[in-house]
C-alpha atoms as a PDB file:
ATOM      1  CA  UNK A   1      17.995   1.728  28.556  1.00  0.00           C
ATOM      2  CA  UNK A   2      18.851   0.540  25.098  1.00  0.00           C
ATOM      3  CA  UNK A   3      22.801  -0.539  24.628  1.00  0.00           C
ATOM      4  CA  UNK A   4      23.613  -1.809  21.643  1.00  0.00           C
ATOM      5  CA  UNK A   5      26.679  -3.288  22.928  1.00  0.00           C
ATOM      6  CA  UNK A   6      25.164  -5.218  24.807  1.00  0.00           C
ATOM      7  CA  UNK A   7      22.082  -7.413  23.459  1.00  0.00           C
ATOM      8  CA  UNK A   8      20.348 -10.064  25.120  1.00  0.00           C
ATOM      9  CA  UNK A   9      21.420 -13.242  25.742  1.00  0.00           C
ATOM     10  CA  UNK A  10      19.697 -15.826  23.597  1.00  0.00           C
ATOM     11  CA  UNK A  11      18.190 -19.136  25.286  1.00  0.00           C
ATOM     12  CA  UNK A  12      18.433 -22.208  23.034  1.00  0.00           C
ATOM     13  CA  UNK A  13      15.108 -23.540  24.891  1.00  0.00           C
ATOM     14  CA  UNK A  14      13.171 -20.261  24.021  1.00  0.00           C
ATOM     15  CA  UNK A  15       9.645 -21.770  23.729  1.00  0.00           C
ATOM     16  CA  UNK A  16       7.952 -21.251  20.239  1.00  0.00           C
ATOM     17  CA  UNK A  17      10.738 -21.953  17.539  1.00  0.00           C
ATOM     18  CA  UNK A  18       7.828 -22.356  15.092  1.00  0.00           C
ATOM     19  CA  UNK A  19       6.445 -18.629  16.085  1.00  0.00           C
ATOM     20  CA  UNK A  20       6.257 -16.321  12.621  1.00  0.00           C
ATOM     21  CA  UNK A  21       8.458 -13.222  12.604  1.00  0.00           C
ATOM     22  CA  UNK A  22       7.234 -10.148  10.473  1.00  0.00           C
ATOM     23  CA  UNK A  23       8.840  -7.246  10.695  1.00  0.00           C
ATOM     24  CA  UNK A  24       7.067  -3.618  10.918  1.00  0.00           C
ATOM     25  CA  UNK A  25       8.895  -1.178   8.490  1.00  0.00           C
ATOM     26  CA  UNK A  26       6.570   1.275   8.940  1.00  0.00           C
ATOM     27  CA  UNK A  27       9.143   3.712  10.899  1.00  0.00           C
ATOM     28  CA  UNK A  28      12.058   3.754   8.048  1.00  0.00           C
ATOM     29  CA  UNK A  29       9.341   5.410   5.805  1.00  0.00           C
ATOM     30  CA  UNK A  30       8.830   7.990   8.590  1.00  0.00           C
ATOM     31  CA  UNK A  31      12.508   8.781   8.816  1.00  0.00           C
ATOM     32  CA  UNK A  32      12.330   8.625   4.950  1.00  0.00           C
ATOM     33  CA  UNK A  33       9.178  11.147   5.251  1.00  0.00           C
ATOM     34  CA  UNK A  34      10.719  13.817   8.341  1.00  0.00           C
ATOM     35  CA  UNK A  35      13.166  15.320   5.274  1.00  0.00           C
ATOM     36  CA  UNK A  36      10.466  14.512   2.502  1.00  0.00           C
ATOM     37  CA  UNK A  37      13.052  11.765   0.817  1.00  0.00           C
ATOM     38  CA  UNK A  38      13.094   9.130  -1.005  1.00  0.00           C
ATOM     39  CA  UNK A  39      15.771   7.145   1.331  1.00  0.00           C
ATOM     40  CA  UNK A  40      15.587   5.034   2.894  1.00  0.00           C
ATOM     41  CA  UNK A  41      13.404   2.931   1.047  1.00  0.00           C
ATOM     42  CA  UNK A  42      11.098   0.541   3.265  1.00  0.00           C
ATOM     43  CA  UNK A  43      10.907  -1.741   0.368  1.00  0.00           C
ATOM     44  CA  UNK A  44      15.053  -1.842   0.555  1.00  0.00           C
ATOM     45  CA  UNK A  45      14.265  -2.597   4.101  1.00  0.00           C
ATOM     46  CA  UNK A  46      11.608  -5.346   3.608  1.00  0.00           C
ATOM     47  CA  UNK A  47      14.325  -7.365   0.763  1.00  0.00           C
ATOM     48  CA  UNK A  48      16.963  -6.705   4.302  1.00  0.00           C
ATOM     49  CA  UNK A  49      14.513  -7.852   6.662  1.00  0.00           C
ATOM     50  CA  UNK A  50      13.562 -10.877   4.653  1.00  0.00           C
ATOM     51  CA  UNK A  51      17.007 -11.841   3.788  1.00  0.00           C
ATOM     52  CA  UNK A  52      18.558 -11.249   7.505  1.00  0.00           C
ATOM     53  CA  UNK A  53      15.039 -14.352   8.288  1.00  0.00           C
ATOM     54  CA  UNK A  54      12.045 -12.388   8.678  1.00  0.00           C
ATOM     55  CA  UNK A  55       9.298 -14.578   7.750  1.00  0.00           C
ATOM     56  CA  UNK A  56       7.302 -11.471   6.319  1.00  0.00           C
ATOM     57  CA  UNK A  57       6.534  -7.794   6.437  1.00  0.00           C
ATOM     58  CA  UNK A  58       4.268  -5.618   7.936  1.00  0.00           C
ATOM     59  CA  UNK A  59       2.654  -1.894   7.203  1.00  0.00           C
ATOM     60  CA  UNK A  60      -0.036   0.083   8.467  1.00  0.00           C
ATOM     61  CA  UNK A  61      -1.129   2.712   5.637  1.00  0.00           C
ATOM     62  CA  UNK A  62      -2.710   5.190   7.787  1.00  0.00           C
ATOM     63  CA  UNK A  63      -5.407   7.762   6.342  1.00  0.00           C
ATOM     64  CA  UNK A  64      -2.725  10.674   6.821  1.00  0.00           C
ATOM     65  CA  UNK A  65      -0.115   8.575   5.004  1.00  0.00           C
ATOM     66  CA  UNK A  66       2.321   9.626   7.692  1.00  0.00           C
ATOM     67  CA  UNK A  67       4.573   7.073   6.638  1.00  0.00           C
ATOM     68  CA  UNK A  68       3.568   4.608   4.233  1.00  0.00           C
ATOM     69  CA  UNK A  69       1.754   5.890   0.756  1.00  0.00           C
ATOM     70  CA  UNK A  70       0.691   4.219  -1.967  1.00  0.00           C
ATOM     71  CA  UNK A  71       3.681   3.866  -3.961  1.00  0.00           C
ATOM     72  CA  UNK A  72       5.124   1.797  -0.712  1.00  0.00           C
ATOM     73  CA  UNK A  73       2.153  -0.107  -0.825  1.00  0.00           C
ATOM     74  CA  UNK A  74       1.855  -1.360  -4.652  1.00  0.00           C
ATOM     75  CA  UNK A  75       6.155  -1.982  -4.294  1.00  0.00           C
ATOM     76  CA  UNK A  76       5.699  -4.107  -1.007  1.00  0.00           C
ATOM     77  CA  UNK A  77       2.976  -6.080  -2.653  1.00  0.00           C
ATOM     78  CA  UNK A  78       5.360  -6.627  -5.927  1.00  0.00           C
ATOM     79  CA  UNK A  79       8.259  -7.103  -3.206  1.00  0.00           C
ATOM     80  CA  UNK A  80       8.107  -9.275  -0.791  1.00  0.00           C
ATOM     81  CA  UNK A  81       8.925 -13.097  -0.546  1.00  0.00           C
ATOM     82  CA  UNK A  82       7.129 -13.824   2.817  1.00  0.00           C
ATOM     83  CA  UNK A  83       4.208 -13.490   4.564  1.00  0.00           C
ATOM     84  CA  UNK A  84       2.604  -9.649   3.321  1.00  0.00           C
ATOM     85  CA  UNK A  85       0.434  -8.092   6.638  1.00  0.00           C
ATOM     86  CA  UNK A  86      -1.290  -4.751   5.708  1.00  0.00           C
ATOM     87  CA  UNK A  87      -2.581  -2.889   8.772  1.00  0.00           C
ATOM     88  CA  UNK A  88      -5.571  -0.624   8.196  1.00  0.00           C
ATOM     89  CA  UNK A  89      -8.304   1.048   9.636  1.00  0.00           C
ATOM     90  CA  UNK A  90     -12.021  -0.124   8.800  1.00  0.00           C
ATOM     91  CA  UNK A  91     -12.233   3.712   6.733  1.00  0.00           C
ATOM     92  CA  UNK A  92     -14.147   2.606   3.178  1.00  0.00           C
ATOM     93  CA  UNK A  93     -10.950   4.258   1.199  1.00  0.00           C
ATOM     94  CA  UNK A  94      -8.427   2.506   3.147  1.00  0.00           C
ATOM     95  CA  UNK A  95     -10.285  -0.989   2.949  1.00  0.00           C
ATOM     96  CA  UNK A  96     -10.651  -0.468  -0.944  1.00  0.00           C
ATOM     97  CA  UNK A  97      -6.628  -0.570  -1.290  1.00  0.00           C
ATOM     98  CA  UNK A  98      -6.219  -3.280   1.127  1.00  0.00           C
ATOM     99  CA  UNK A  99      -8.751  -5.118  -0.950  1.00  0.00           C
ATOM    100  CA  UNK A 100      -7.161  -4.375  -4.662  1.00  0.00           C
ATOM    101  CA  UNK A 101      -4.052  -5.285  -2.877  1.00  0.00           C
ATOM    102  CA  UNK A 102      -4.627  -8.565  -1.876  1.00  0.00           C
ATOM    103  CA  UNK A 103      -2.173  -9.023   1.070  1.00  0.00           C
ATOM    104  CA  UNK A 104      -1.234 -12.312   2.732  1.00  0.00           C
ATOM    105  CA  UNK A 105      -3.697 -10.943   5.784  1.00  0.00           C
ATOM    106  CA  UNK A 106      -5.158  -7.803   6.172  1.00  0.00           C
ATOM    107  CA  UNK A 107      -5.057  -6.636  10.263  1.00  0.00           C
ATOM    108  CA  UNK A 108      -7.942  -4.130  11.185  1.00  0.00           C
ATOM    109  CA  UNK A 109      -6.230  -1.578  14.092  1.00  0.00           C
ATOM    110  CA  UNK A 110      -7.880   1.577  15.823  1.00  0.00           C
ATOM    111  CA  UNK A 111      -6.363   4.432  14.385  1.00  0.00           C
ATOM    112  CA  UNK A 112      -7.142   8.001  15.452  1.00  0.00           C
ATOM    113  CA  UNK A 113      -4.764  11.065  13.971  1.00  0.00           C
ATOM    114  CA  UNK A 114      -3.283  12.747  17.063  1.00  0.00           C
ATOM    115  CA  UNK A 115      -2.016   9.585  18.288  1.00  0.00           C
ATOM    116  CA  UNK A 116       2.192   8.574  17.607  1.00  0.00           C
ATOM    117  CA  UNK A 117       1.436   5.251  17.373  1.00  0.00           C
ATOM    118  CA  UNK A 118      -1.727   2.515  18.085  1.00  0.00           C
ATOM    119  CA  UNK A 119      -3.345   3.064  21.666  1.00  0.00           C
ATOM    120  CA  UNK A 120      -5.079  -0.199  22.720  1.00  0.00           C
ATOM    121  CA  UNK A 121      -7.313  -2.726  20.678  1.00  0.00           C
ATOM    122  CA  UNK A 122     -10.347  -2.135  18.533  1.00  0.00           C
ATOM    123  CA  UNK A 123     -13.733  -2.080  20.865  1.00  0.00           C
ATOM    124  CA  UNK A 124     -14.823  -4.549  18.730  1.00  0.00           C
ATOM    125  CA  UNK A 125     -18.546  -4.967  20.844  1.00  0.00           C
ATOM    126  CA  UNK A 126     -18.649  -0.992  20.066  1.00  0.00           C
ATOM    127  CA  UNK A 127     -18.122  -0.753  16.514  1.00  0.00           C
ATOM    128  CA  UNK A 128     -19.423  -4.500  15.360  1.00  0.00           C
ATOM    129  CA  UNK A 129     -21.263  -3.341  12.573  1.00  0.00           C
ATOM    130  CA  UNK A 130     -18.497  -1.284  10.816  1.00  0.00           C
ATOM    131  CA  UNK A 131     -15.317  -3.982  11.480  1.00  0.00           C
ATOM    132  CA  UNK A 132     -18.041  -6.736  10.366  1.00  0.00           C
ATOM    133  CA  UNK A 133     -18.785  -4.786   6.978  1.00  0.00           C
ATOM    134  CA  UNK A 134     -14.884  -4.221   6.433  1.00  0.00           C
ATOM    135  CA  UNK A 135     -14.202  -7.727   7.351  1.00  0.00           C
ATOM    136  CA  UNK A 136     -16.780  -9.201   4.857  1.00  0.00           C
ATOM    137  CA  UNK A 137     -15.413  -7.073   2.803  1.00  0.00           C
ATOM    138  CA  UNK A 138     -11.878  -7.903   2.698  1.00  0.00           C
ATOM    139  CA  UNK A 139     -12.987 -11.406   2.282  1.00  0.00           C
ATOM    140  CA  UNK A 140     -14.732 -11.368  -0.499  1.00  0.00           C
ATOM    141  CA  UNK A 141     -11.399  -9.776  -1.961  1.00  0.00           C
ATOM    142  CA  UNK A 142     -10.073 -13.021  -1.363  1.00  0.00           C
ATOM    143  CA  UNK A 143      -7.371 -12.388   1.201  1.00  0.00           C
ATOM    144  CA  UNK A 144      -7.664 -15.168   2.834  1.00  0.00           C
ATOM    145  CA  UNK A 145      -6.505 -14.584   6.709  1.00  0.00           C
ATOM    146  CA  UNK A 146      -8.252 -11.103   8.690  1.00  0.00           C
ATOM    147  CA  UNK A 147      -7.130 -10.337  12.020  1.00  0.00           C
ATOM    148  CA  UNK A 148      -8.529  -7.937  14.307  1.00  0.00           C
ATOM    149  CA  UNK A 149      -6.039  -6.450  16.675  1.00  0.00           C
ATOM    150  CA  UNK A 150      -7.475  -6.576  20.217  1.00  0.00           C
ATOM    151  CA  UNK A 151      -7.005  -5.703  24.009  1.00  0.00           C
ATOM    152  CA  UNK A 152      -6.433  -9.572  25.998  1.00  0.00           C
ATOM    153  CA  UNK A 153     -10.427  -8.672  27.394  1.00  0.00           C
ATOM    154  CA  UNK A 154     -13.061 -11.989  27.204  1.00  0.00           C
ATOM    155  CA  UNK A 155     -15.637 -10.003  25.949  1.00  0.00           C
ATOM    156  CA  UNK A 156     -13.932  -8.294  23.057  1.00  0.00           C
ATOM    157  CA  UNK A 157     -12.412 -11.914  22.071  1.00  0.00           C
ATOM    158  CA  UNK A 158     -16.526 -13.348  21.786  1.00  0.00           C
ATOM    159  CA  UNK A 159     -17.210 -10.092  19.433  1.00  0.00           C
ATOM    160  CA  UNK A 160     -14.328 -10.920  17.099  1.00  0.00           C
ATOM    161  CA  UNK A 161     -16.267 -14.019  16.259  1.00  0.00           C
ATOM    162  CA  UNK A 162     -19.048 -12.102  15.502  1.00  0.00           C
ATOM    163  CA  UNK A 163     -17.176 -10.178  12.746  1.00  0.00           C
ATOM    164  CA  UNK A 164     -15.927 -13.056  10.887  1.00  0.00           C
ATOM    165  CA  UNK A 165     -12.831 -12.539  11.060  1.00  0.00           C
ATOM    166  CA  UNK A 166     -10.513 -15.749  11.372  1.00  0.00           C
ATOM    167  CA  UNK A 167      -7.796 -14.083  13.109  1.00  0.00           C
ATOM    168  CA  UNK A 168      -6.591 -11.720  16.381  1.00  0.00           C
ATOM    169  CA  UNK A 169      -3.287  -9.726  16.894  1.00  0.00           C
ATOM    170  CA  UNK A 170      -3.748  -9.569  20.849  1.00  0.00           C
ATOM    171  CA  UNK A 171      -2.359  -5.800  21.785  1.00  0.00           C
ATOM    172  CA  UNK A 172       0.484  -5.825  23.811  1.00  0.00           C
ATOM    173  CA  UNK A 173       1.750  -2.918  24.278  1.00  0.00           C
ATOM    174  CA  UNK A 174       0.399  -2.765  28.489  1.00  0.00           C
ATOM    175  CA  UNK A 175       2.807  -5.916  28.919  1.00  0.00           C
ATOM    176  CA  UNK A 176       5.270  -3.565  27.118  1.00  0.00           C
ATOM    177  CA  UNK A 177       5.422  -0.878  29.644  1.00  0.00           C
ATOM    178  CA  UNK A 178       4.134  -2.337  32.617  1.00  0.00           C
ATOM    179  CA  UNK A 179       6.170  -0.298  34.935  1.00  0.00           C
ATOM    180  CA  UNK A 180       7.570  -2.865  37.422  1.00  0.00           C
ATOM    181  CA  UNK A 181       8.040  -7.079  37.564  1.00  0.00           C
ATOM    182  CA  UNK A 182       4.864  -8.081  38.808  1.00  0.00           C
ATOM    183  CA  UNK A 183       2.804  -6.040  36.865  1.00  0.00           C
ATOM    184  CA  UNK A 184       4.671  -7.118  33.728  1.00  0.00           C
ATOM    185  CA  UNK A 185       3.605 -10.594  35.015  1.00  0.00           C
ATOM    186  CA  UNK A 186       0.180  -9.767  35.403  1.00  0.00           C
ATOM    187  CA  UNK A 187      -0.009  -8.456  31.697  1.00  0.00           C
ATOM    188  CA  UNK A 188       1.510 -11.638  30.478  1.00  0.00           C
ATOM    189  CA  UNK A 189      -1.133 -13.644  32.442  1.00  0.00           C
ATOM    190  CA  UNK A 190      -4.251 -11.881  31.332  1.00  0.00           C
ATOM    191  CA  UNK A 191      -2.640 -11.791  27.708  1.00  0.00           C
ATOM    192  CA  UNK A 192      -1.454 -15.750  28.529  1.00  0.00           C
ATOM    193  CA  UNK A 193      -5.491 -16.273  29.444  1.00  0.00           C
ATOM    194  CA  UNK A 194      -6.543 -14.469  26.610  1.00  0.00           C
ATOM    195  CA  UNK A 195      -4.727 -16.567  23.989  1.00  0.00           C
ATOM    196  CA  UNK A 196      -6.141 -19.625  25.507  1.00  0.00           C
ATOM    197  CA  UNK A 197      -9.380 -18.255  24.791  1.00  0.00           C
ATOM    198  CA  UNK A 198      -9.033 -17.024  21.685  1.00  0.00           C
ATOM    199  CA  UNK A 199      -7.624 -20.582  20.091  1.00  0.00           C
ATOM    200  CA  UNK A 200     -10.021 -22.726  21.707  1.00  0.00           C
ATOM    201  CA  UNK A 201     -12.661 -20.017  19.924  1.00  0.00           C
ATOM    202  CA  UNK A 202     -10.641 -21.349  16.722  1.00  0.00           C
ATOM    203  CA  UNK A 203      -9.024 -18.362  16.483  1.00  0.00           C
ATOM    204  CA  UNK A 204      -5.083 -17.847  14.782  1.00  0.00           C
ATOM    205  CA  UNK A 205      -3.458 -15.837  17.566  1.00  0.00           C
ATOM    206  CA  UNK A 206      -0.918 -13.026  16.682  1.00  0.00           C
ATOM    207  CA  UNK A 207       0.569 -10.922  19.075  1.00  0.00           C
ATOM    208  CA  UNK A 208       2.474  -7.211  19.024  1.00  0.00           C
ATOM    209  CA  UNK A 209       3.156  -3.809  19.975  1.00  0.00           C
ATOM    210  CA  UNK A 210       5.769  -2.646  21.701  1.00  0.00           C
ATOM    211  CA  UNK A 211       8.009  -5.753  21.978  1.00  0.00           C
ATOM    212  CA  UNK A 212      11.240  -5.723  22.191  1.00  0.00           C
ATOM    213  CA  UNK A 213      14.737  -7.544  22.367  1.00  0.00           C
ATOM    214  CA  UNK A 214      13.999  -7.160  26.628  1.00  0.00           C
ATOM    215  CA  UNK A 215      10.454  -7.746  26.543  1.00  0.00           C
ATOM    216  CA  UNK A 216      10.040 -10.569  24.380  1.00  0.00           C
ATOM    217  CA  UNK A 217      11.219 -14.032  25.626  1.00  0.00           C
ATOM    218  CA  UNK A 218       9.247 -14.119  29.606  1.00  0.00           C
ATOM    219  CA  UNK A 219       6.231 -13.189  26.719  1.00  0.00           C
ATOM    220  CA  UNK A 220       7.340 -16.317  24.656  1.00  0.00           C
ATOM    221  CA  UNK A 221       7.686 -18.462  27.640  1.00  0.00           C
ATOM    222  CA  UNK A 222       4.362 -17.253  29.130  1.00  0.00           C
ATOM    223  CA  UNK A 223       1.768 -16.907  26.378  1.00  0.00           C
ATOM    224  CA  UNK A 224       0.806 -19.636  24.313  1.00  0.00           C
ATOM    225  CA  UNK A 225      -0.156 -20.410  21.001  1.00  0.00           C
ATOM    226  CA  UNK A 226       0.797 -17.678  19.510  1.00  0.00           C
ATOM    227  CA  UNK A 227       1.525 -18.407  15.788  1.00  0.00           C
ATOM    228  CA  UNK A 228       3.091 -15.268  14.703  1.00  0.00           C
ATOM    229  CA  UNK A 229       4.681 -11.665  16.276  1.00  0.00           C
ATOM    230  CA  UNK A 230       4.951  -8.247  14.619  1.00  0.00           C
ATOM    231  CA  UNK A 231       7.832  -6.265  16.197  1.00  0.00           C
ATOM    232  CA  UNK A 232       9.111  -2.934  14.028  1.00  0.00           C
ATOM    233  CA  UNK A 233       9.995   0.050  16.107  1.00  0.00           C
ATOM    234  CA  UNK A 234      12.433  -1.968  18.239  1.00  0.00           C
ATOM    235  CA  UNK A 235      14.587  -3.386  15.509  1.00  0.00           C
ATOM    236  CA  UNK A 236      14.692  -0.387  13.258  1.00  0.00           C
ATOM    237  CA  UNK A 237      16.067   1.925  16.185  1.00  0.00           C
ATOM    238  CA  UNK A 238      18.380  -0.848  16.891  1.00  0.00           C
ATOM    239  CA  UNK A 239      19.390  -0.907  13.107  1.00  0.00           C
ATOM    240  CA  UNK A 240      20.339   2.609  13.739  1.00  0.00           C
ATOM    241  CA  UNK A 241      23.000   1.326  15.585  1.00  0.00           C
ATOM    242  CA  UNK A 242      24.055  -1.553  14.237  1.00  0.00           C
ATOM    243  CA  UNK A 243      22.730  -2.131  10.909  1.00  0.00           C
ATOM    244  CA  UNK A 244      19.223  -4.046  10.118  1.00  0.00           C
ATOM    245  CA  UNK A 245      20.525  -7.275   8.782  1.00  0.00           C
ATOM    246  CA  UNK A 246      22.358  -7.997  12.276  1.00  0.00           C
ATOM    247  CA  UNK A 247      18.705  -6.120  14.189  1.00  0.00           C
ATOM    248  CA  UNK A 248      16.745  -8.908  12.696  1.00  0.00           C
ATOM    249  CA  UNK A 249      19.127 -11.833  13.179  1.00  0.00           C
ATOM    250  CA  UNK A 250      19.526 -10.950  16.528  1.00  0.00           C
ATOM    251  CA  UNK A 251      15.285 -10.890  17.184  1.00  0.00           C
ATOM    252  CA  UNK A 252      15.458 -14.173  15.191  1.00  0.00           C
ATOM    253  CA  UNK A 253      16.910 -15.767  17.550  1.00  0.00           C
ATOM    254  CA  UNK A 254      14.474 -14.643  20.362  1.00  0.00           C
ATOM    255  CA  UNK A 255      11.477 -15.444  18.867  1.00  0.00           C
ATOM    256  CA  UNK A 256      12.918 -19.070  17.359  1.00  0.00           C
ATOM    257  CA  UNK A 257      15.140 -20.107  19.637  1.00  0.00           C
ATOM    258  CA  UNK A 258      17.737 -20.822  16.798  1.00  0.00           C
END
């Protein structure tokens, strides 16, 4: 259970100082949107983020604009320092403002509308034809880094190639809830396997979804190669408690070591 009394110890040996932290602020626009608001700001949050050593920002503007909108969208872009990582689906409208707003990298996730948050990769080998057209697309934008954010499954890694895309955010919110030791350690390996994979394919490997201040370093220690981590819900409800600046320090130092 969450204490936030009581964080993790940090390990000065955690493997993958040089990993990328970006920081998901999608969920202080939902509090900002369940009393129709305009606090808090997730831009506000982003400048925080940044200046508590985020290396960038992410947002997923979903077709129901449950949290971010536009307005978010256009500030972030205008905003922030770092590394900019817009989430979308492969929906024509969607891909149209990912494309006029030239992010850093554009990630293509599954979305559907009933869901509370992402459930599982994109089938990729399904739906090659659409994530290849939006991938082309956001290319010839000239954002120069697309990721597609997969389950850690062989097959769906060879179909990412396929697309074009230069990129994969391996899914991993199974490690994330894997309801006992060993089968925690089982998602690490297959995600562990997967990464391999993917960066001998000549692939930049990202990784997220449900990890946490708990979750993260046996992940950093077990699965290499991975360049770069998007973590959000965990360190905004930890904010809650103790403010975001000292949230993000505090997953600094897991995924750095430092």
């Amino acid at each position: 259970m969450f204490d936030a009394q009581c964080p993790p110890k940090v390990a000065a040996d955690v493997p993958g100082a040089l990993t990328r932290l970006l920081i998901n602020i999608d969920h202080v626009a939902t509090l900002r949107n369940a009393r129709r608001e305009t606090f808090p700001d997730p831009v506000v949050a982003a400048v925080l983020c940044e200046a508590a050593g985020a290396d960038g920002i992410v947002f997923h503007l979903r077709e129901d604009r449950r949290h971010i909108n536009e307005h978010d969208v256009a500030r972030l872009k205008e905003t922030v320092q770092g590394k900019l990582d817009f989430e979308l689906s492969a929906a024509p409208e969607i891909v149209s403002i990912c494309c006029d707003t030239r992010p850093d990298l554009a990630t293509l996730v599954p979305e559907r509308r009933d869901e509370i948050t992402t459930e599982g990769g994109l089938d990729v080998r399904r739906n090659l034809d659409t994530i290849k057209g939006a991938t082309e697309r956001l290319f010839a934008s000239g954002i120069p880094e697309v990721a597609l954010f997969v389950d850690p499954e062989e097959k769906q890694l060879e179909a990412v190639c396929r697309t074009g895309a230069n990129a994969i955010e391996l899914h991993t919110g199974d490690y994330a809830t894997a309801p006992s030791v060993e089968a925690q350690q089982a998602e690490a390996e297959r995600l562990a396997k997967a990464a391999t994979q993917a960066h001998a394919l000549g692939l930049t490997v990202h990784a997220g979804h449900g990890l946490d201040y708990r979750n993260y370093p046996f992940f950093a220690q077990t699965v290499p190669h991975v360049s770069e981590v998007s973590i959000g819900f965990a360190v905004v409800a930890r904010a809650v408690m103790i403010g975001i600046t000292e949230a993000v320090r505090t997953m600094r130092q897991l995924v750095k070591g430092y």
